[in-house]
Protein backbone atom coordinates (compact mmCIF):
# COMPACT_ATOMS: atom_id res chain seq x y z
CA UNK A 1 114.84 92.69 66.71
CA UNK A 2 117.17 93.83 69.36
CA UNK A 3 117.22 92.62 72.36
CA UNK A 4 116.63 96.30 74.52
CA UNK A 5 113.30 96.28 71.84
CA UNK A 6 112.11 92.92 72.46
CA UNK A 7 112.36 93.59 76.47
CA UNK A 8 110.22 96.84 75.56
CA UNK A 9 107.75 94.49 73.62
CA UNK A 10 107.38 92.92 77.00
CA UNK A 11 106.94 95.74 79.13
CA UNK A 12 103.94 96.73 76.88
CA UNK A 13 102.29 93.07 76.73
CA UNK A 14 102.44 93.46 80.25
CA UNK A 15 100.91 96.77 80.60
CA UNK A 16 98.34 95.78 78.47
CA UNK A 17 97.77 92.44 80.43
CA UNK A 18 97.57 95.32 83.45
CA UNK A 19 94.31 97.33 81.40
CA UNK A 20 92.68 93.81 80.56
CA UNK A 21 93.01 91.81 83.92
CA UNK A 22 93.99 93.91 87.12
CA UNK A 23 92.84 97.47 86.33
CA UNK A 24 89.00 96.57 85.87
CA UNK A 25 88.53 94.45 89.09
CA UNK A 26 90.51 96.53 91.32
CA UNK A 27 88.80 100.05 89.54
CA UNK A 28 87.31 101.75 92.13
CA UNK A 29 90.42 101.14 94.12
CA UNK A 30 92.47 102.74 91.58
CA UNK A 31 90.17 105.85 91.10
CA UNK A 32 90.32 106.57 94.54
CA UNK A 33 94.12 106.63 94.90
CA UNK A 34 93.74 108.91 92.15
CA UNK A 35 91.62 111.58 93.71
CA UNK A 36 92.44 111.14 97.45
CA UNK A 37 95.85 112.39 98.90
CA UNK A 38 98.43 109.40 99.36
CA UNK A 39 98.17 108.08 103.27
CA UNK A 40 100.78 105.17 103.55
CA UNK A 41 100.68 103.45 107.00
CA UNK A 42 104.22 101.72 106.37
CA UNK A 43 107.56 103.42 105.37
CA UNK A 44 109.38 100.04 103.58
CA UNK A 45 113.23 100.81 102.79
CA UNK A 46 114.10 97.52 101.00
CA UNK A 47 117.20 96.35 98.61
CA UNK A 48 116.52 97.20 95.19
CA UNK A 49 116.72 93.32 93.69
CA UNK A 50 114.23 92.70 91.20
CA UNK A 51 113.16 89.08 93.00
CA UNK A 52 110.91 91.77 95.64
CA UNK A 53 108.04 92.62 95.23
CA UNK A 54 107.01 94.50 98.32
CA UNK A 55 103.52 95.37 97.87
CA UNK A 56 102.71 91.99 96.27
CA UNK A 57 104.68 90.56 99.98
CA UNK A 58 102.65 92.76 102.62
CA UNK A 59 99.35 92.05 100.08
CA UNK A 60 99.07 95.79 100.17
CA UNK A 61 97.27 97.90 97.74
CA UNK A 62 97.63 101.43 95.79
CA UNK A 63 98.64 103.92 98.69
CA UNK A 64 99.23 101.28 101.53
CA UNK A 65 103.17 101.42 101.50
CA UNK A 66 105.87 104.02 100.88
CA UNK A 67 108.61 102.07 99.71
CA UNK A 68 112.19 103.09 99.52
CA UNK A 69 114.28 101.10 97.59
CA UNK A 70 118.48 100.92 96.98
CA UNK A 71 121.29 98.28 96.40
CA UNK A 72 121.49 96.44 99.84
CA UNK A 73 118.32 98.06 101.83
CA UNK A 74 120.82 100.63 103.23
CA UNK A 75 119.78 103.72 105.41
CA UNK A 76 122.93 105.85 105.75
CA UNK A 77 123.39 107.19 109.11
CA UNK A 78 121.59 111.17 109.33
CA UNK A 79 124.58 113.65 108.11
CA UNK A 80 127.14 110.91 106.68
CA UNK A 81 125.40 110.62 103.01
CA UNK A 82 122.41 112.90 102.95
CA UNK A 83 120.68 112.46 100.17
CA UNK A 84 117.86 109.84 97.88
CA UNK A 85 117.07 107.66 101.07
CA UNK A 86 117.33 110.60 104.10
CA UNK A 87 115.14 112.74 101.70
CA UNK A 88 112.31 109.69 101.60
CA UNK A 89 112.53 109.17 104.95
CA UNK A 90 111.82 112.90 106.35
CA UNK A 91 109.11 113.01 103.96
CA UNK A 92 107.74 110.14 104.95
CA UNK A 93 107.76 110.58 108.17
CA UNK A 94 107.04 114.33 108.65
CA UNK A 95 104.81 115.01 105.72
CA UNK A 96 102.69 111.22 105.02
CA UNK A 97 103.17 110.56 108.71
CA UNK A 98 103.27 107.15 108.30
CA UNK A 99 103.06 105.09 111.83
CA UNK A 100 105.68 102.18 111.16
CA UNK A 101 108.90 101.97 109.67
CA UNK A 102 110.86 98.84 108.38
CA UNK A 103 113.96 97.75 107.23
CA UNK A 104 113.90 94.81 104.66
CA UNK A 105 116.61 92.68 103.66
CA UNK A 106 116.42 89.00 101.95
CA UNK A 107 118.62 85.96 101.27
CA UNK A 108 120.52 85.41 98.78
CA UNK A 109 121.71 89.22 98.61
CA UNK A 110 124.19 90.35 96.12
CA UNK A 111 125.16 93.49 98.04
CA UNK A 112 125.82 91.39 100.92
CA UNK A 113 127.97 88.75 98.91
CA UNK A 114 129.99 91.22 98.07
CA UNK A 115 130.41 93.00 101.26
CA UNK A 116 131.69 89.29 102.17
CA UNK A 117 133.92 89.09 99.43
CA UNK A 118 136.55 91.53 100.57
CA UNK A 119 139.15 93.81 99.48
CA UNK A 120 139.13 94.32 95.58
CA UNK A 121 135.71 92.32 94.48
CA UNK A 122 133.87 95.93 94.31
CA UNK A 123 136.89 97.74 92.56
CA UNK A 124 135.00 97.18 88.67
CA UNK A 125 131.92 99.07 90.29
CA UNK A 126 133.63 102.42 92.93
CA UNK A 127 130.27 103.76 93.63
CA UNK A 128 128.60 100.85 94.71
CA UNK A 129 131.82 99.97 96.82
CA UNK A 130 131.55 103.34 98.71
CA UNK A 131 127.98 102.87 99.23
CA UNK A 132 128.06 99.49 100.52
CA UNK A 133 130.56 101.17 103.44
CA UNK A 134 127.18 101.60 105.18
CA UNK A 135 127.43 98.42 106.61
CA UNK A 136 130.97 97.86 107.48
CA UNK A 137 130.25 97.73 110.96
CA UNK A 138 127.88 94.68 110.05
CA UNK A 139 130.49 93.27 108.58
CA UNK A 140 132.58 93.44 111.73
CA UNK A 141 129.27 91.75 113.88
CA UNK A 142 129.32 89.27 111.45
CA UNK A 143 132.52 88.81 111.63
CA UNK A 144 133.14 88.44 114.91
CA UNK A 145 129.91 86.38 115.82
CA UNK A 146 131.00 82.51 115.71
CA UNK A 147 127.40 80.54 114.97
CA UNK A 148 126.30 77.72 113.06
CA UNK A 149 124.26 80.25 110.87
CA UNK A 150 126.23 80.29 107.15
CA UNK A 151 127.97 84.02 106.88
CA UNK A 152 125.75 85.46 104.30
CA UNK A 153 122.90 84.55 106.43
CA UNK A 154 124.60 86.31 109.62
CA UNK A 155 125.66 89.55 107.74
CA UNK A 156 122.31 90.05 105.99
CA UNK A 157 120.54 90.09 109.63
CA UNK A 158 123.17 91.87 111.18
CA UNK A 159 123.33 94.54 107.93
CA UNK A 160 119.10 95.36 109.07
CA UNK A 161 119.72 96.04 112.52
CA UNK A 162 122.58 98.27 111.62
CA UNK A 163 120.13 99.86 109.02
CA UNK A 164 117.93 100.60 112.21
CA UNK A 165 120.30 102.03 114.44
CA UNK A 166 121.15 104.17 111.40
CA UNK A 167 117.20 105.19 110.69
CA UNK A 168 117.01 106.23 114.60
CA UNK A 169 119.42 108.79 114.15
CA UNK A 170 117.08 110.60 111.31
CA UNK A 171 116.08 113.81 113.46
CA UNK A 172 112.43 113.07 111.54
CA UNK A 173 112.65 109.29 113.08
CA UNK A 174 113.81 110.29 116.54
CA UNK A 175 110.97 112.93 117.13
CA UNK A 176 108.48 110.42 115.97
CA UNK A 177 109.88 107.55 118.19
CA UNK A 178 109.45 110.02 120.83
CA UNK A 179 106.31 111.09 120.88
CA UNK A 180 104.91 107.80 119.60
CA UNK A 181 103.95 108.06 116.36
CA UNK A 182 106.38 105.58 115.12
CA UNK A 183 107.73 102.32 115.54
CA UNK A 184 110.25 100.30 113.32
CA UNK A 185 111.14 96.71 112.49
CA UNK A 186 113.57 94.52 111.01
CA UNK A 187 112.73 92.54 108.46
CA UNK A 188 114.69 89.23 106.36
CA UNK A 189 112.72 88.09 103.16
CA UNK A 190 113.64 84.81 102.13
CA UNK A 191 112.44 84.44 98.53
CA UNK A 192 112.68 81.30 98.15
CA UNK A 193 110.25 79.96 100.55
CA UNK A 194 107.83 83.43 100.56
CA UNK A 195 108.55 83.62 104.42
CA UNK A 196 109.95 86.58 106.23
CA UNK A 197 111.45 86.83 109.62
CA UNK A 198 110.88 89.93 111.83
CA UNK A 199 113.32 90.65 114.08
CA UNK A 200 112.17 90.01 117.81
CA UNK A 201 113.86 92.38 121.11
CA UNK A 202 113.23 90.07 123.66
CA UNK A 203 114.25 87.01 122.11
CA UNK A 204 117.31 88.42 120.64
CA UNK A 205 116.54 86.97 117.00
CA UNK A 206 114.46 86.96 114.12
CA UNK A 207 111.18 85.27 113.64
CA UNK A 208 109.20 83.72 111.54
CA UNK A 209 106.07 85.78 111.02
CA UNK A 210 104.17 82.17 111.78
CA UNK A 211 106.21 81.65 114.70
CA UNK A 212 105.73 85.45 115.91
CA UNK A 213 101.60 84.88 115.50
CA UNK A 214 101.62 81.45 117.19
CA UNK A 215 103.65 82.94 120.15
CA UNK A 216 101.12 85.77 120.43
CA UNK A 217 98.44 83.70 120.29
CA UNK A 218 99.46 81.71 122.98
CA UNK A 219 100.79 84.34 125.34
């Protein structure tokens, strides 16, 4: 059997696992989504790597999250590439009016590796060099910042707060932010330990979500 077949063979075992196990206990939840309009809270643009699983992350269910997804968790900047992600956004934020916004990167990312590479280790793949562009000035932060933090570490956080300045300019994002009916976050998901770090203003850093809740609870 080839091997495109034998992946297919999976797909369905797992689909049917889905009608056996998941479908019947979460039913009613299911029907519902199906006969109620959609009414996400969250608007989650997040890299498109298979290791995330965003609603399985935020433990959110059918209707819960609108979740944008593309190679490096990149929000161009309104006017420069309009187009899959500025569409998802303006519907997302003027038609589902969702009430929070976040951008989600995560370790070990290949679109920032290769950012970090440098001249010429993108030349096999031209579109996803031009794409990844959206963070050159990342890059340059990352660049320029001298830390004990390792570089892909640096440029991954620095590549989601460049992602937000870049979502503020979004005329559907700025109106929203003004009136206050939105609010945004930076987020880093590190896989490997199922923790996430949410970028904190005052303390000029990310946090752990545990860190952020023990903070809060002793303010």
């Amino acid at each position: 059997m080839a091997k495109s077949n034998e992946t297919l063979e999976k797909l369905k075992r797992g689909i049917l696992q889905f009608q056996s196990e998941v479908y019947p206990a979460r039913r009613e939840e299911y029907e519902y989504a199906a006969t109620h309009p959609q009414k996400p809270h969250t608007l989650l643009i997040t890299c498109a790597d298979s290791r995330i699983d965003p609603e399985a992350l935020t433990h959110s269910g059918p209707g819960e999250i609108f979740v944008a997804r593309n190679v490096g968790n990149m929000v161009p900047a309104y006017g420069d590439m309009l187009g899959g992600v500025s569409a998802v956004i303006e519907y997302a934020v003027d038609a589902l009016k969702v009430n929070h916004a976040v951008v989600c990167g995560h370790t070990d990312c290949g679109a920032m590796k290769g950012i970090l590479a440098g001249e010429g280790a993108l030349d096999a793949m031209p579109t996803v060099k031009t794409w990844l562009r959206n963070a050159d000035a990342a890059k340059r932060v990352a660049q320029t910042i001298d830390g004990e933090k390792p570089a892909l570490h640096t440029m991954t956080e620095q590549n989601v707060l460049l992602q937000l300045q870049h979502l503020r300019t979004h005329p559907s994002v700025a109106g929203a932010i003004a009136r206050g009916d939105l609010t945004l976050s930076g987020w880093v998901y590190d896989i490997g330990h199922g923790d996430v770090r949410i970028y904190d203003e005052a303390a000029n850093r990310f946090l752990s979500v545990r860190e952020s809740v023990a903070q809060e609870a002793t303010a």
